[in-house]
C-alpha atoms as a PDB file:
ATOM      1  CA  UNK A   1      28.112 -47.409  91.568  1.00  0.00           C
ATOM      2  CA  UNK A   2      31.503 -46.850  90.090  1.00  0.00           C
ATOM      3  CA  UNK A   3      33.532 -43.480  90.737  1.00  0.00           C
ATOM      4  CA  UNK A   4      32.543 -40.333  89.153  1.00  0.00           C
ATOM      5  CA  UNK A   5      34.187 -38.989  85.984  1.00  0.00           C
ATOM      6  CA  UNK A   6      35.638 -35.631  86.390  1.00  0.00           C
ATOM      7  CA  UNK A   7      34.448 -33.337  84.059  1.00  0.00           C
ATOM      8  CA  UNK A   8      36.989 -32.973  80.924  1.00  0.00           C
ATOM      9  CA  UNK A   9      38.629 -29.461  80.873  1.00  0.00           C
ATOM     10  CA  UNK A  10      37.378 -26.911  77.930  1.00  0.00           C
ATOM     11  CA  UNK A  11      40.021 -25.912  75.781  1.00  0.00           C
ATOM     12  CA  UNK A  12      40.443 -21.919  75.183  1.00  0.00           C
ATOM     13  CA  UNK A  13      38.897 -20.641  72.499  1.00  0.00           C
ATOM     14  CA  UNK A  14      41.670 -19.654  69.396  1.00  0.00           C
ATOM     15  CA  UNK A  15      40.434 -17.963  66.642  1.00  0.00           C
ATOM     16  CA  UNK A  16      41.165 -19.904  63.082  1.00  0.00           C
ATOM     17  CA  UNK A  17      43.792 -17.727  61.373  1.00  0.00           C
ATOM     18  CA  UNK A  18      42.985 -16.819  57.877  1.00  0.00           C
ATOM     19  CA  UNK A  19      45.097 -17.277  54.675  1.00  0.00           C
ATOM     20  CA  UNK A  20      46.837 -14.344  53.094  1.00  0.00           C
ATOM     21  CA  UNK A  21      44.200 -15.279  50.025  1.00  0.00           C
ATOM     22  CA  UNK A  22      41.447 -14.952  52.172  1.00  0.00           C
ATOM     23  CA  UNK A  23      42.479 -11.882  53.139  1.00  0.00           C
ATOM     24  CA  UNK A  24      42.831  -9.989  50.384  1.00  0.00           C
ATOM     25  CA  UNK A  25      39.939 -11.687  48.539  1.00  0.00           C
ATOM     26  CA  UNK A  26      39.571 -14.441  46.353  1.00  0.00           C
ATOM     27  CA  UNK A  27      38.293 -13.691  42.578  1.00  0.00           C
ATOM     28  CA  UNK A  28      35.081 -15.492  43.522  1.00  0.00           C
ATOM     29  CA  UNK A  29      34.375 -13.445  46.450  1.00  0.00           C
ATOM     30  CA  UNK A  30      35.277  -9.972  45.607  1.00  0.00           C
ATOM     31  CA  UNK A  31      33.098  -6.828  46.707  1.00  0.00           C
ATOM     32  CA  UNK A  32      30.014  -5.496  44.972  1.00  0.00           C
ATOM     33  CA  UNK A  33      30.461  -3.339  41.891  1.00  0.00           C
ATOM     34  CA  UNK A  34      29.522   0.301  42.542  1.00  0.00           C
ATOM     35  CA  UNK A  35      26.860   0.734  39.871  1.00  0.00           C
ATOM     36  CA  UNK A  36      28.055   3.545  37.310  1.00  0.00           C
ATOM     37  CA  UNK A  37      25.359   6.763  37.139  1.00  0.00           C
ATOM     38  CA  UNK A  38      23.297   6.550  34.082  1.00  0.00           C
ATOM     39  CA  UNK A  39      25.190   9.503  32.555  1.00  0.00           C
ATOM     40  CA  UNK A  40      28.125   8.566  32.909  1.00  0.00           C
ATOM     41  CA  UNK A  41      31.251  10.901  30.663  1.00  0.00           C
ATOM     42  CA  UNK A  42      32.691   8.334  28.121  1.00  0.00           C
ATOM     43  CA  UNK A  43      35.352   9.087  26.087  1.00  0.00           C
ATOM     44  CA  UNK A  44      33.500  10.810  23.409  1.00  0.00           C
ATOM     45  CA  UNK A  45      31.762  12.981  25.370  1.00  0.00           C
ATOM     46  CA  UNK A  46      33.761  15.399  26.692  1.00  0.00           C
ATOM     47  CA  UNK A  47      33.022  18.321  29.698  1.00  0.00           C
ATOM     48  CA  UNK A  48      31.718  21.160  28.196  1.00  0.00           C
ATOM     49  CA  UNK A  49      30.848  19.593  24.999  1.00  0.00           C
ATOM     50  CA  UNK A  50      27.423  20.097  23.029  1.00  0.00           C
ATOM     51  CA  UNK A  51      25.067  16.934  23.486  1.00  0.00           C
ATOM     52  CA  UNK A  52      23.960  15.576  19.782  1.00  0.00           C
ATOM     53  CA  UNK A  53      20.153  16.910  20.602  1.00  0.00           C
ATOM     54  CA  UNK A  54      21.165  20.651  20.679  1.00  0.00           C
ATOM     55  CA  UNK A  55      24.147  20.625  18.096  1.00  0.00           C
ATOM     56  CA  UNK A  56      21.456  21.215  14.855  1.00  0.00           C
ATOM     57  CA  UNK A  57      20.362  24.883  17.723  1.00  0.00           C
ATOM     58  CA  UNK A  58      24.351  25.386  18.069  1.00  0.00           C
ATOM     59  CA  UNK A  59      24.374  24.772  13.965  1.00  0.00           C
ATOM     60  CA  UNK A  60      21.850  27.219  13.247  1.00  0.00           C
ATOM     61  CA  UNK A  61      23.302  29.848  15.994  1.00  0.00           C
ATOM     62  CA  UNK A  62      26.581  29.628  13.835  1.00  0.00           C
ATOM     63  CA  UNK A  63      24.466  30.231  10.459  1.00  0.00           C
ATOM     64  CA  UNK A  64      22.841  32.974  11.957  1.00  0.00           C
ATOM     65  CA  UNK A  65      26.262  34.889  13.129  1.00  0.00           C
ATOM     66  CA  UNK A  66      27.763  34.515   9.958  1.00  0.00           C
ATOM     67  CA  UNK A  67      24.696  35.878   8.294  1.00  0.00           C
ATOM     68  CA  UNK A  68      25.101  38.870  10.823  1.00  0.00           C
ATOM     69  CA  UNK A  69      28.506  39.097  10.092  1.00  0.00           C
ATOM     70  CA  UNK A  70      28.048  39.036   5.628  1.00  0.00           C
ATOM     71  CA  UNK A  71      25.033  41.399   6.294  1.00  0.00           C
ATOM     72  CA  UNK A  72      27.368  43.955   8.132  1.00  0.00           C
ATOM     73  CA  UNK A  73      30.225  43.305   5.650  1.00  0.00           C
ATOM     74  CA  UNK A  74      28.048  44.622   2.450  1.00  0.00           C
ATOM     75  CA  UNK A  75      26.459  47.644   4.761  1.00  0.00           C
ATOM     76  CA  UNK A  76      29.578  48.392   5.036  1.00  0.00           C
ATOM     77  CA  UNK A  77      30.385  48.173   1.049  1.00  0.00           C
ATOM     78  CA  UNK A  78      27.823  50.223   0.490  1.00  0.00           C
ATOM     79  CA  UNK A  79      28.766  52.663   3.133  1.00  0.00           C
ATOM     80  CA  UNK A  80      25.754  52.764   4.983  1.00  0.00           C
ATOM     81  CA  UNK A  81      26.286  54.533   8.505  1.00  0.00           C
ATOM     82  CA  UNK A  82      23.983  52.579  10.294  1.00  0.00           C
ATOM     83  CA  UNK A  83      22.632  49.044   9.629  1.00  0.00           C
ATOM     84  CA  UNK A  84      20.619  48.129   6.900  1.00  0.00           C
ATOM     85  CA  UNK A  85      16.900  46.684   7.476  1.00  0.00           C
ATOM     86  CA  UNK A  86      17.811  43.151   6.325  1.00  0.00           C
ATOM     87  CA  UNK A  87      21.164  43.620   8.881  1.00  0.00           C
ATOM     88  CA  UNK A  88      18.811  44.468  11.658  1.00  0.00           C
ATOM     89  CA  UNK A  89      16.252  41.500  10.824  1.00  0.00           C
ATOM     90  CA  UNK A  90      19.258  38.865  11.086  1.00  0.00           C
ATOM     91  CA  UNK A  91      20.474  40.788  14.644  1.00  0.00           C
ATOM     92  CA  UNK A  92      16.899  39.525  15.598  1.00  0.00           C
ATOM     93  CA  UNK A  93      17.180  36.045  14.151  1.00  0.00           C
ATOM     94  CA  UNK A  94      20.359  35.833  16.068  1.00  0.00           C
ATOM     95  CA  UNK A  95      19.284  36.985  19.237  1.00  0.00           C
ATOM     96  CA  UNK A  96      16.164  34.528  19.106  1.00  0.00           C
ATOM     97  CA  UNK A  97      18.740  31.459  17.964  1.00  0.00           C
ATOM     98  CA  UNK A  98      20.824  32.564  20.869  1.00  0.00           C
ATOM     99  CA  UNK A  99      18.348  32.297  23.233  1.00  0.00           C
ATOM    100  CA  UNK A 100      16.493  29.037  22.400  1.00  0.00           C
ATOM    101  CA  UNK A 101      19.956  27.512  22.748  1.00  0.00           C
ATOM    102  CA  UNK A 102      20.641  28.852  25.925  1.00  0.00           C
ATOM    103  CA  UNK A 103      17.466  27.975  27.213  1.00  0.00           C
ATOM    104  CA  UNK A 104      18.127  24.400  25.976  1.00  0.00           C
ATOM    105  CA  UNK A 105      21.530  23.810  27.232  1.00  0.00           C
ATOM    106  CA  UNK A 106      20.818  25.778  30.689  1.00  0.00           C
ATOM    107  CA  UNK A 107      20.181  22.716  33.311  1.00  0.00           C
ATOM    108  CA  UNK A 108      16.463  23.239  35.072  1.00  0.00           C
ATOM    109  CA  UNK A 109      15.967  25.327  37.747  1.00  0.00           C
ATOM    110  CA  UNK A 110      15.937  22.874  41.314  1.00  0.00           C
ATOM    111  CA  UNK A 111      12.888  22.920  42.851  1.00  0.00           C
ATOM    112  CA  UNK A 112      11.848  22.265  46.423  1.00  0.00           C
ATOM    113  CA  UNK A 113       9.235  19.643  47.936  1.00  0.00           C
ATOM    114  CA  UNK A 114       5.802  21.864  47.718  1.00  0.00           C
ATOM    115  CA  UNK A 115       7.374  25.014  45.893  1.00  0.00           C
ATOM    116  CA  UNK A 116       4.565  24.631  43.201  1.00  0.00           C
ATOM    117  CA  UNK A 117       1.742  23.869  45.459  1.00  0.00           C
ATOM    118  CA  UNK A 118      -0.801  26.229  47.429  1.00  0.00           C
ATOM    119  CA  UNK A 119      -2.539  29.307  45.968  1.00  0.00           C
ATOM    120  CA  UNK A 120      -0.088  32.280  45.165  1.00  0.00           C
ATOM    121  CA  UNK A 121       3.073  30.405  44.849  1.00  0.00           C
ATOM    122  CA  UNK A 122       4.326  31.254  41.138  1.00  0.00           C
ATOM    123  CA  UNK A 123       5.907  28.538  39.051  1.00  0.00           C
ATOM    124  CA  UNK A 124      10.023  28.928  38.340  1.00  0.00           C
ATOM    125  CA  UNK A 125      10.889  30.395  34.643  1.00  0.00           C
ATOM    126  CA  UNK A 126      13.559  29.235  33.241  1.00  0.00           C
ATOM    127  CA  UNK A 127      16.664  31.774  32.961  1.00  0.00           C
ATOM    128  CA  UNK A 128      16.818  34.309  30.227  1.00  0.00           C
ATOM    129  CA  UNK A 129      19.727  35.594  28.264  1.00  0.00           C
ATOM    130  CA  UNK A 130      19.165  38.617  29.205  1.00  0.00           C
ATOM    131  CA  UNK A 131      19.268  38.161  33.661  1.00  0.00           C
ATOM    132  CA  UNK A 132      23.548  38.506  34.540  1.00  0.00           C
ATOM    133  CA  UNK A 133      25.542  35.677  34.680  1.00  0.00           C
ATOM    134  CA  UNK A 134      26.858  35.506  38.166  1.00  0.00           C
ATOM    135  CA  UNK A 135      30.867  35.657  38.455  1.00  0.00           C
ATOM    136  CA  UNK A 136      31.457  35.086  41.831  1.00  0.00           C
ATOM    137  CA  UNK A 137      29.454  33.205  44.537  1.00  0.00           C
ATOM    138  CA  UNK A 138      30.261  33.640  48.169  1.00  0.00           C
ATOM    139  CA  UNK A 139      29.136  31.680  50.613  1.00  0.00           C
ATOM    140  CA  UNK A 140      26.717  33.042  53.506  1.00  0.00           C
ATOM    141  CA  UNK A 141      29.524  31.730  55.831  1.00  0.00           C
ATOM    142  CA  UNK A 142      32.502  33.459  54.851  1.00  0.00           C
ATOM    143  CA  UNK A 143      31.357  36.537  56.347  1.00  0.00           C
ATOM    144  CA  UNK A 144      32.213  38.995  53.835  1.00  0.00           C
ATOM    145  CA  UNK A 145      31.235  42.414  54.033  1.00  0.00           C
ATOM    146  CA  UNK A 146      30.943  45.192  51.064  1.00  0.00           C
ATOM    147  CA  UNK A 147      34.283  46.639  52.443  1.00  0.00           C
ATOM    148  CA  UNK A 148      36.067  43.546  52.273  1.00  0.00           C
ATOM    149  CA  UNK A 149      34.338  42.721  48.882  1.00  0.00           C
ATOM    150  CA  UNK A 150      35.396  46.515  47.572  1.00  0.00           C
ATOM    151  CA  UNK A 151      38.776  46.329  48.650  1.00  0.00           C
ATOM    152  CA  UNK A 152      39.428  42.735  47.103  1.00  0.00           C
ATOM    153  CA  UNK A 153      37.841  44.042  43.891  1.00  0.00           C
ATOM    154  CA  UNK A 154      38.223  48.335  43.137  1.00  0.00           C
ATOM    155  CA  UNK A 155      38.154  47.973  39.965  1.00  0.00           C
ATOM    156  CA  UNK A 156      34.247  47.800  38.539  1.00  0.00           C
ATOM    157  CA  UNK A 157      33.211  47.276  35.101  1.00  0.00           C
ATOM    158  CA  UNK A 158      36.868  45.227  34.715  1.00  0.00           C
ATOM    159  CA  UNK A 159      37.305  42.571  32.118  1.00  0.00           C
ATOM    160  CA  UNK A 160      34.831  39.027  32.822  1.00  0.00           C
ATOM    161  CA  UNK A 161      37.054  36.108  32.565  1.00  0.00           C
ATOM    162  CA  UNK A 162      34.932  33.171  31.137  1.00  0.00           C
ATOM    163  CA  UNK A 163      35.295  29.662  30.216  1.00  0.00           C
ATOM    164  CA  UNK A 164      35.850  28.821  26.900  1.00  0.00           C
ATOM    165  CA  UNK A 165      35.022  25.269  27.269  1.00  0.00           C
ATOM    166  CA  UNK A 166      31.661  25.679  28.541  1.00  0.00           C
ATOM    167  CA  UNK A 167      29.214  26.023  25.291  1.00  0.00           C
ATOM    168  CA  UNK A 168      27.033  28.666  27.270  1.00  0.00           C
ATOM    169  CA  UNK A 169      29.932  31.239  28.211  1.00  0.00           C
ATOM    170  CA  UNK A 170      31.827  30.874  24.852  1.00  0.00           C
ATOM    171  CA  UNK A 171      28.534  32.210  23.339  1.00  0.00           C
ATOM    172  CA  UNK A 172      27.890  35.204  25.585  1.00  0.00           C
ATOM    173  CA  UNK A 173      31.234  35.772  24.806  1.00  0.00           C
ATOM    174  CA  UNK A 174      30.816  35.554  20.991  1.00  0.00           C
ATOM    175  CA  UNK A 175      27.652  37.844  21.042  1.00  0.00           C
ATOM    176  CA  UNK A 176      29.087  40.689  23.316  1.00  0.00           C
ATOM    177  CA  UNK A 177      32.052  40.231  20.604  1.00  0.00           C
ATOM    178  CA  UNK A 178      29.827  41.301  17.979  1.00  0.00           C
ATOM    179  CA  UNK A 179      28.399  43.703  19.772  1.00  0.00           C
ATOM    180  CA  UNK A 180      31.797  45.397  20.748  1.00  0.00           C
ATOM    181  CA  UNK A 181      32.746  44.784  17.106  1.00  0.00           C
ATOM    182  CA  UNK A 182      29.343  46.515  16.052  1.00  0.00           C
ATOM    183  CA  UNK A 183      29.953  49.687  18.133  1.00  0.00           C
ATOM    184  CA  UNK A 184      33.768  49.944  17.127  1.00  0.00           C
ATOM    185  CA  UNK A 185      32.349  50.205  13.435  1.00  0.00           C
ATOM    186  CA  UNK A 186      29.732  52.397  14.954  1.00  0.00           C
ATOM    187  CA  UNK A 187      32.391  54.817  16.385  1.00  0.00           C
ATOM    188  CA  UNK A 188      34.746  54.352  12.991  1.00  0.00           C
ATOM    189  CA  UNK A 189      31.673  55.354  10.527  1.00  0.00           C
ATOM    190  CA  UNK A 190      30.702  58.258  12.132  1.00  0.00           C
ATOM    191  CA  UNK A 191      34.586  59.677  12.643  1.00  0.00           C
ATOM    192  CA  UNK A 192      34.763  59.116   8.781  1.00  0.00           C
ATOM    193  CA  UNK A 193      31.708  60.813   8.222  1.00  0.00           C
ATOM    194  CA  UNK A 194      32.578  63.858  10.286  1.00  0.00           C
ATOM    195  CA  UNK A 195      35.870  64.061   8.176  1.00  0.00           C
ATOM    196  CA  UNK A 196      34.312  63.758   4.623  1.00  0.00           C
ATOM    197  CA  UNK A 197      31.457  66.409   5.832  1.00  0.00           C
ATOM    198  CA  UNK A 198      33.944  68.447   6.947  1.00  0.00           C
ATOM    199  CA  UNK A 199      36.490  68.525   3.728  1.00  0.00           C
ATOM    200  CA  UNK A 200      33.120  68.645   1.399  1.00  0.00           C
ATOM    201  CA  UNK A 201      32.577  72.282   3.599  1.00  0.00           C
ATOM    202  CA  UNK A 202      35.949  73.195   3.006  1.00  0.00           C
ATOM    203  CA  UNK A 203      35.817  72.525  -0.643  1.00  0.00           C
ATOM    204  CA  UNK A 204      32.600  74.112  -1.159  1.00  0.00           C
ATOM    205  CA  UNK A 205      34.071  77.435   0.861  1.00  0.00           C
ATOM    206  CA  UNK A 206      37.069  77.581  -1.034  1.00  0.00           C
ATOM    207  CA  UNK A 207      34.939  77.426  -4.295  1.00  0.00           C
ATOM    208  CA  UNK A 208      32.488  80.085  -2.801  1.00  0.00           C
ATOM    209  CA  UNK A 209      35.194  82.502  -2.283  1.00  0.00           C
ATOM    210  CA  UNK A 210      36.719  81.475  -5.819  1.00  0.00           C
ATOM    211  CA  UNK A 211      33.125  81.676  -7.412  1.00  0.00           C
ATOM    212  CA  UNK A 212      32.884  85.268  -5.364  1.00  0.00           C
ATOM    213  CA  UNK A 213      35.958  86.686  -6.600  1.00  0.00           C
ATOM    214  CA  UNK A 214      34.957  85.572  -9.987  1.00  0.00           C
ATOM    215  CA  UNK A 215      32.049  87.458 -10.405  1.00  0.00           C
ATOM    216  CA  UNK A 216      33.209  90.883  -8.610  1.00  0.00           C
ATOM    217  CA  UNK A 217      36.119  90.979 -11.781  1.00  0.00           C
ATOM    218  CA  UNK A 218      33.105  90.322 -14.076  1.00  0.00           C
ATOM    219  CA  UNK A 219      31.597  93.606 -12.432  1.00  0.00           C
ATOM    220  CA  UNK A 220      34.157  96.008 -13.587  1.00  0.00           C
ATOM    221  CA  UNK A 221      34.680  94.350 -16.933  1.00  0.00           C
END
């Protein structure tokens, strides 16, 4: 039996050093593409601008203020004091082209798991023109109080900044426009009518005294 072998010695473990390549990637094994969302803004379609399925509502919103606008224009030629029936009609049509655009533009309510199911739960509506358009949103977590609100803000009823970019707030601003426009003329027409009634009075007085004076020299003619 010859002498035993000693056992060879193991060599330390040294980790293979990688290549400044293989470090920052080679092309053919680069990282997974983050998929892009399925609406994705392209260059065309900027923020705030009207999607090609509601630009024939935004169309026929724009007929129906101009119409407004023409209607008021010949009331106004033919100086009426208030508006005319047709005038009032196209008010109507506007309101009713203002709101089905609105409604289609607004983004649906969010709705929670099981918020439509069970008895006595009522379904969401969507928003209406006519519910205020919340300026400011505070979170529960600031902890604001109605002193701290008041004092930040004294002034109430002050002017509503809104953003002219977004298709929804450029039209509330375009109708309360015409409205503020509509009671301006208001205001105007019945100042001017005040001040023709009164010189007509005037005139007729003066000629009433005239027409008076007249007929008492007639008397002792």
């Amino acid at each position: 039996m010859g002498p035993r072998q000693p056992p060879a010695k193991k060599l330390p473990f040294v980790p293979k050093k990688r290549s400044t390549a293989e470090m920052l990637g080679s092309p053919d094994r680069e990282a997974p593409m983050t998929p892009a969302p399925s609406r994705s803004v392209t260059l065309n379609q900027r923020p705030g601008s009207v999607e090609p399925q509601h630009q024939a509502l935004l169309t026929s919103l724009q007929v129906a203020a101009d119409a407004v606008l023409n209607s008021r224009a010949d009331d106004e030629d033919a100086s009426l004091v208030v508006d005319s029936r047709s005038t009032l009609d196209l008010v109507a049509g506007l309101l009713v082209a203002q709101r089905d655009f609105t409604n289609a533009v607004m983004p649906p309510t969010p709705q929670g798991k099981g918020c439509n199911k069970g008895k006595g739960v009522a379904a969401s509506t969507p928003p209406s023109v006519d519910e205020p358009v919340p300026l400011v949103e505070v979170p529960a977590d600031e902890g604001y109080d109605a002193e701290s609100l008041a004092a930040a803000d004294p002034v109430v009823g002050g002017p509503i900044v809104r953003n002219a970019s977004d298709p929804r707030q450029a039209l509330l601003h375009h109708v309360e426009t015409l409205v503020e426009l509509e009671q301006a003329r208001t205001k105007g027409l019945e100042e001017a009518a005040k001040a023709f009634h009164a010189s007509v009075e005037g005139v007729l007085s003066a000629y009433q005294v005239g027409l008076e004076s007249h007929l008492t020299d007639l008397k002792f003619l």
